[in-house]
N, C-alpha and C. Protein backbone atom coordinates (compact mmCIF):
# COMPACT_ATOMS: atom_id res chain seq x y z
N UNK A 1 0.85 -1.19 0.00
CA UNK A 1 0.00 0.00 0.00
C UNK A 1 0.88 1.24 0.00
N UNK A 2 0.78 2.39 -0.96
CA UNK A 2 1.48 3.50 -0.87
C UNK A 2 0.19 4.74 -0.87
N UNK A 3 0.45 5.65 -0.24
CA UNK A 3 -0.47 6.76 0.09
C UNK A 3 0.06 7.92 0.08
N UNK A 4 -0.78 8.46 -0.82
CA UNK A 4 0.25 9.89 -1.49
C UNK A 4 -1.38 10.97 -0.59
N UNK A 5 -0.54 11.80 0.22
CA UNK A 5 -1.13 12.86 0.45
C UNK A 5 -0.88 14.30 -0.22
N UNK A 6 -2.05 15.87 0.30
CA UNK A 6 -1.70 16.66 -1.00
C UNK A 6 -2.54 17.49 0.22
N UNK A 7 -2.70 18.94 -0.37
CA UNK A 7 -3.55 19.59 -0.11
C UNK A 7 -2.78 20.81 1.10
N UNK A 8 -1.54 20.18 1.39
CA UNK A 8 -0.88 21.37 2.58
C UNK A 8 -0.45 22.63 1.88
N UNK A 9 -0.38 23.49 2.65
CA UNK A 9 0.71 24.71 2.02
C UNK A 9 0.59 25.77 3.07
N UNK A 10 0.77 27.13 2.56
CA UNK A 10 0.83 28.30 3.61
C UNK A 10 -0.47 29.10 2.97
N UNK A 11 -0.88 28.77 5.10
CA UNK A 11 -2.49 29.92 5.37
C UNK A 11 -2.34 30.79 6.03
N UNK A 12 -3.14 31.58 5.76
CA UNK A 12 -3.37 32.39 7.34
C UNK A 12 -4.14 32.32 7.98
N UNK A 13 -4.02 32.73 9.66
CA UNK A 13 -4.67 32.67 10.79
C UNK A 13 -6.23 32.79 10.38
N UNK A 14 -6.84 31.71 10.50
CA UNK A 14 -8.51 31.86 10.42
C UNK A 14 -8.47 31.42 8.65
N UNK A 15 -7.70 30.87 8.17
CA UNK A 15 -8.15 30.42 7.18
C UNK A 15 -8.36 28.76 6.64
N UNK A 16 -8.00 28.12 5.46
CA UNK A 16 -8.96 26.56 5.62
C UNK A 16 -8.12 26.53 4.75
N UNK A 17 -8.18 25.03 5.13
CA UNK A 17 -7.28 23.49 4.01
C UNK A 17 -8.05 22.60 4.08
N UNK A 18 -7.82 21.89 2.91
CA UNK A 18 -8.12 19.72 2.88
C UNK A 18 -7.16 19.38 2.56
N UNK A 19 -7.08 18.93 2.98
CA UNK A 19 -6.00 17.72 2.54
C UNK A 19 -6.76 16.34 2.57
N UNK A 20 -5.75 15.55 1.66
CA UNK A 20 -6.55 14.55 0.64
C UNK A 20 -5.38 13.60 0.99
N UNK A 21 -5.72 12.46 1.03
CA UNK A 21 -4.93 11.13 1.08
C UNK A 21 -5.56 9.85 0.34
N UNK A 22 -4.85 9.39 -0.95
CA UNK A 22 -5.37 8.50 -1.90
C UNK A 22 -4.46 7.42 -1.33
N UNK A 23 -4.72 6.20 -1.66
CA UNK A 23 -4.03 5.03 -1.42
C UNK A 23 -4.06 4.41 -2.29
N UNK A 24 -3.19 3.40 -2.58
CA UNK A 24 -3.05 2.43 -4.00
C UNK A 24 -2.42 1.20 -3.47
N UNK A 25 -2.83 0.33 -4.06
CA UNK A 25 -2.39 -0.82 -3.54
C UNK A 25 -3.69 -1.76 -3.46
N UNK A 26 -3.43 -2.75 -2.29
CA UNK A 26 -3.91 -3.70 -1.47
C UNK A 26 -5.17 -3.26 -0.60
N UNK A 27 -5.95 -2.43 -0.78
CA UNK A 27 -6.85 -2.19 0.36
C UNK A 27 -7.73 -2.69 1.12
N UNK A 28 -7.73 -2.22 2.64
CA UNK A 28 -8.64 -2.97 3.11
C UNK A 28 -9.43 -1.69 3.77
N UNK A 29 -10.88 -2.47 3.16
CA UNK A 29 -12.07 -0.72 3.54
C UNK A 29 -12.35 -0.51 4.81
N UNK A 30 -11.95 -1.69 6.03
CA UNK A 30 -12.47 -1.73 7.14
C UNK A 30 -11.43 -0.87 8.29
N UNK A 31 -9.99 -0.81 7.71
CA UNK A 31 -9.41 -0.22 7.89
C UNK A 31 -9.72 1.38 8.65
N UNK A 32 -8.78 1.44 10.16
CA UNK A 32 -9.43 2.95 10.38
C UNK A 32 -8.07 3.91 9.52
N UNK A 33 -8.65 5.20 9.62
CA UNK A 33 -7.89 5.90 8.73
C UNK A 33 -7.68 7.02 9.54
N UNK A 34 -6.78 7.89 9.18
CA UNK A 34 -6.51 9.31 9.88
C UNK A 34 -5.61 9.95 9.53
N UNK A 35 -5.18 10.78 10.55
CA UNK A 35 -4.38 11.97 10.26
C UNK A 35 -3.69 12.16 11.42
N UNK A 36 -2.64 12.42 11.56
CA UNK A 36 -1.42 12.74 11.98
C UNK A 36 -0.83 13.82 11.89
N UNK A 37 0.10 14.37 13.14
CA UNK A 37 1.00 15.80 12.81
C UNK A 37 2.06 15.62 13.63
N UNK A 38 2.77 16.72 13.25
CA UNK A 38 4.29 16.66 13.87
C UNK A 38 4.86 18.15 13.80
N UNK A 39 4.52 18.64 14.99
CA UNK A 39 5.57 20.15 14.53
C UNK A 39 6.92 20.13 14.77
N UNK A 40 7.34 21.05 14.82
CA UNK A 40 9.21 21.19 14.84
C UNK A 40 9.46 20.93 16.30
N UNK A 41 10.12 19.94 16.21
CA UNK A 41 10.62 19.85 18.29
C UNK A 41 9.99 18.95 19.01
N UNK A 42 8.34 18.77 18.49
CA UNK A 42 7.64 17.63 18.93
C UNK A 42 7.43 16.62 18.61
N UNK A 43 6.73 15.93 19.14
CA UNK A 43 6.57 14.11 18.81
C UNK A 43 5.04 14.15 17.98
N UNK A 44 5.25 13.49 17.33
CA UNK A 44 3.59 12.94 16.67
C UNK A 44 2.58 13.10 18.03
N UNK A 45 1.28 13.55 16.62
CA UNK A 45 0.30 13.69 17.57
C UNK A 45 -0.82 12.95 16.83
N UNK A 46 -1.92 12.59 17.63
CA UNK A 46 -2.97 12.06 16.57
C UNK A 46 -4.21 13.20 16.67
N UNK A 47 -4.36 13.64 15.18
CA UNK A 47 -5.01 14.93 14.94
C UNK A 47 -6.75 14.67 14.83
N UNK A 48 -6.83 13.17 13.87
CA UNK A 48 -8.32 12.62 13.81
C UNK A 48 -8.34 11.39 13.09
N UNK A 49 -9.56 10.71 14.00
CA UNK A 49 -9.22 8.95 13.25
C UNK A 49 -10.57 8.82 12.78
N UNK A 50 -10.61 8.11 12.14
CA UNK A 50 -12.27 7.47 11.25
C UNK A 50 -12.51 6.07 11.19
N UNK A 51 -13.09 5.57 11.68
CA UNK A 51 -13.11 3.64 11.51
C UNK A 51 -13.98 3.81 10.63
N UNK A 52 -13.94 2.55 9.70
CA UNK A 52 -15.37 1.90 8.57
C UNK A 52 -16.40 2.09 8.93
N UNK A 53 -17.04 2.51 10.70
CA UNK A 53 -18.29 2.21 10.54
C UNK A 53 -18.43 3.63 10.52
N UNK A 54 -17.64 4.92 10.47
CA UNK A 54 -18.08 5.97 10.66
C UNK A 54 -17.37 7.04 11.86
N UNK A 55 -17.59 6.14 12.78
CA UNK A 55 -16.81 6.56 13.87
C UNK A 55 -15.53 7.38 13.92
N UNK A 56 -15.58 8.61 14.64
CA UNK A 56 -14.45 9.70 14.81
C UNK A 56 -13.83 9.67 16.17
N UNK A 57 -12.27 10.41 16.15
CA UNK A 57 -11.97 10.67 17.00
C UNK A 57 -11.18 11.93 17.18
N UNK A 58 -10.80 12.77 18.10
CA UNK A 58 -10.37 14.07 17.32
C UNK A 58 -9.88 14.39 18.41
N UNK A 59 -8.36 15.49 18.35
CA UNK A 59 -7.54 15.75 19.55
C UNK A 59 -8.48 16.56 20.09
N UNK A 60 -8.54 17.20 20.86
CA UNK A 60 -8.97 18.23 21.72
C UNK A 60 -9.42 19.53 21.10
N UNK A 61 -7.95 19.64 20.49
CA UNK A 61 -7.35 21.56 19.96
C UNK A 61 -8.10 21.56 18.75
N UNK A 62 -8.83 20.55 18.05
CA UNK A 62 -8.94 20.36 16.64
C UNK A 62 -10.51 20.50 16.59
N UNK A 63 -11.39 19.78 17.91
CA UNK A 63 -12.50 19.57 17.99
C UNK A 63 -13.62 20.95 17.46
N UNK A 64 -14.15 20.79 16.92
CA UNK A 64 -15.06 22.31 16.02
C UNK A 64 -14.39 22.67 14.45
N UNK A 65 -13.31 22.32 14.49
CA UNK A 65 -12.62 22.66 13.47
C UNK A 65 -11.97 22.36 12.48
N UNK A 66 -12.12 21.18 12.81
CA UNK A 66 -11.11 19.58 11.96
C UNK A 66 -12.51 18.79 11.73
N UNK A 67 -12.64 18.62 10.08
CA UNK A 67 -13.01 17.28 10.27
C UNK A 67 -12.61 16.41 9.04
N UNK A 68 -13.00 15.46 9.71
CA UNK A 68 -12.45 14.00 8.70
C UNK A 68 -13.24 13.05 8.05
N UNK A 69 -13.03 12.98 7.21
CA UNK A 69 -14.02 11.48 6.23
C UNK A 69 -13.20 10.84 5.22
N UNK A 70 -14.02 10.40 4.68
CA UNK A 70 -13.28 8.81 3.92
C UNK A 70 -14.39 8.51 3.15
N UNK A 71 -13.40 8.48 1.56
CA UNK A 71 -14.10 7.88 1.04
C UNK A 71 -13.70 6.86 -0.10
N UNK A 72 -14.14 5.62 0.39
CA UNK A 72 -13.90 3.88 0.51
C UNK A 72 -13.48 3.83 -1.47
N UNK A 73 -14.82 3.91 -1.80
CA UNK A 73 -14.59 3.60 -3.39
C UNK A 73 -13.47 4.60 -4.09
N UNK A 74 -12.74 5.73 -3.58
CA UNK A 74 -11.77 6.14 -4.04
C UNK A 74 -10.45 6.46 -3.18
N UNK A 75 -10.59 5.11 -2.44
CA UNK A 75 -9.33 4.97 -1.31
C UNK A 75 -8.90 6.14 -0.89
N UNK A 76 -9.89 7.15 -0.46
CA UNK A 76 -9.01 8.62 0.10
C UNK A 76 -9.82 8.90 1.40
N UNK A 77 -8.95 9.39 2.41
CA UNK A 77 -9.33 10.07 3.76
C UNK A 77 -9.19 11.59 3.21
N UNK A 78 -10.07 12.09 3.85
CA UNK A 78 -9.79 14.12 3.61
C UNK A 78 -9.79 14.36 5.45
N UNK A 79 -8.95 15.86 5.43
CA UNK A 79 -8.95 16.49 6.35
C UNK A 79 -9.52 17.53 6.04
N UNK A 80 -10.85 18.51 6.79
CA UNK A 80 -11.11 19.34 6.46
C UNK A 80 -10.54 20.28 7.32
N UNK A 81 -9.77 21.30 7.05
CA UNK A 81 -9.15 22.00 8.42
C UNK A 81 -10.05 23.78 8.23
N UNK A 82 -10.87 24.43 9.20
CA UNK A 82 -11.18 25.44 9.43
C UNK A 82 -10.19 26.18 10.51
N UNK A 83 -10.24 27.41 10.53
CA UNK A 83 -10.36 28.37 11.50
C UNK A 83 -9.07 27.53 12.16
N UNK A 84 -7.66 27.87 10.79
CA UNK A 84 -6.88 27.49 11.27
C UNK A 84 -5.97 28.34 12.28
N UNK A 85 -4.65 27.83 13.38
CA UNK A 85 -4.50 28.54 13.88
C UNK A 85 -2.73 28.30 13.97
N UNK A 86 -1.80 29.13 14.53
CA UNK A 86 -0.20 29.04 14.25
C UNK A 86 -0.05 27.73 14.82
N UNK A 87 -0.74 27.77 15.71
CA UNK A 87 -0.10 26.05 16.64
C UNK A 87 -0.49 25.06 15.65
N UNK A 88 -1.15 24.74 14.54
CA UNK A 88 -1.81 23.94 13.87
C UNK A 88 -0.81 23.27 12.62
N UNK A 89 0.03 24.62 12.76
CA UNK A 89 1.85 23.99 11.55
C UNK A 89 2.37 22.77 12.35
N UNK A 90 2.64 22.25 11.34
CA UNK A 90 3.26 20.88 11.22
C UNK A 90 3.51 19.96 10.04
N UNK A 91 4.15 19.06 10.21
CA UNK A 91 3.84 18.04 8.63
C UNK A 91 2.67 17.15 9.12
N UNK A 92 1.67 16.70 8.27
CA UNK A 92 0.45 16.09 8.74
C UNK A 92 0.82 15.09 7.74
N UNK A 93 0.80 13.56 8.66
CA UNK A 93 0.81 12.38 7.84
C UNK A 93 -1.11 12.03 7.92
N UNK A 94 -0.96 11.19 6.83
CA UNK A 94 -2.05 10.35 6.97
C UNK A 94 -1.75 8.89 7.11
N UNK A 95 -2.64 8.26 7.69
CA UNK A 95 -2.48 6.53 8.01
C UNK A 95 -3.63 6.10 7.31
N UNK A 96 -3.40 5.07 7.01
CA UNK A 96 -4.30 3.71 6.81
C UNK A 96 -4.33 2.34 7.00
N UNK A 97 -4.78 2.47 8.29
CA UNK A 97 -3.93 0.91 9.47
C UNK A 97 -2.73 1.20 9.73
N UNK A 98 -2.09 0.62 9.72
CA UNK A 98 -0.67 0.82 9.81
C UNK A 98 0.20 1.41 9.21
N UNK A 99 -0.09 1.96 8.44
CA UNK A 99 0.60 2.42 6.61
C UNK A 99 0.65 3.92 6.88
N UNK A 100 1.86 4.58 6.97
CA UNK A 100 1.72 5.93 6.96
C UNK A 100 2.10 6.73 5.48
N UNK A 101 1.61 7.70 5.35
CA UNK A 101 1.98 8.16 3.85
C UNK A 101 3.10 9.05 4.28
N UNK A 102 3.88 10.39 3.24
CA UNK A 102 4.80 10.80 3.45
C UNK A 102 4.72 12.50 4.11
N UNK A 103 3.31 12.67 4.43
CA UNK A 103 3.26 13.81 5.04
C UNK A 103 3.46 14.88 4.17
N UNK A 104 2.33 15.84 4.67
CA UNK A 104 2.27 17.22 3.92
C UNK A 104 2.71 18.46 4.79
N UNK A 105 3.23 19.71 4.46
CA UNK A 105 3.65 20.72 5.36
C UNK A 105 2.21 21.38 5.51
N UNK A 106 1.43 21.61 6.39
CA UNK A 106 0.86 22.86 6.50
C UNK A 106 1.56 24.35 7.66
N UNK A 107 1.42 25.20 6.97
CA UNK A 107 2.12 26.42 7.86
C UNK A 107 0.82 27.37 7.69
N UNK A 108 0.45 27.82 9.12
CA UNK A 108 -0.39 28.83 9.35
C UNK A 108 0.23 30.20 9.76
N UNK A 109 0.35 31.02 9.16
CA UNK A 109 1.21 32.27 9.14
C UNK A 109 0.10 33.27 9.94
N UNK A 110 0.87 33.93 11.06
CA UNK A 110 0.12 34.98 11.67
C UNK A 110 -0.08 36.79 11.42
């Protein structure tokens, strides 16, 4: 399985991204999926997860403002990011089970 993510770049404060994560390969739809970040200095964080049946999960800082879906017949998870904010830069991987893709930069400029 390889998973090409897309959709990062430079926002500003209070502004919006998706980011998109396609997968190719071997898939399995039951698979939970998500999103991941990493800013400069810190350790991975888990930003938002999605299982097959629907089911979310979402950090804290993200909750109102992040959201996530999946969609099965075109092997892609999206991040919807609103009312972004400086703490919110990082490289954002996406997963699928175990499978991490290669991460996108988002930078929120103040």
């Amino acid at each position: 399985v390889q998973l090409q993510a897309s959709g990062g770049g430079l926002v500003q404060v209070g502004g919006s991204l998706r980011l998109s994560c396609t997968a190719s390969g071997s898939i399995f739809s039951g698979d939970v999926r998500g999103w991941y970040r990493q800013a400069p200095g810190k350790q991975h964080e888990l930003v938002a997860l999605m299982g097959s049946d629907g089911s979310t999960n979402y950090l804290d800082s993200v909750k109102g403002r992040f959201t996530i879906s999946r969609d099965n017949a075109k092997n892609t998870v999206y991040l919807q990011m609103n009312s972004l904010k400086p703490e919110d830069t990082a490289v954002y991987y996406c997963v699928f089970g175990r499978t991490w893709g290669q991460g996108t930069q988002v930078t929120v400029s103040s």
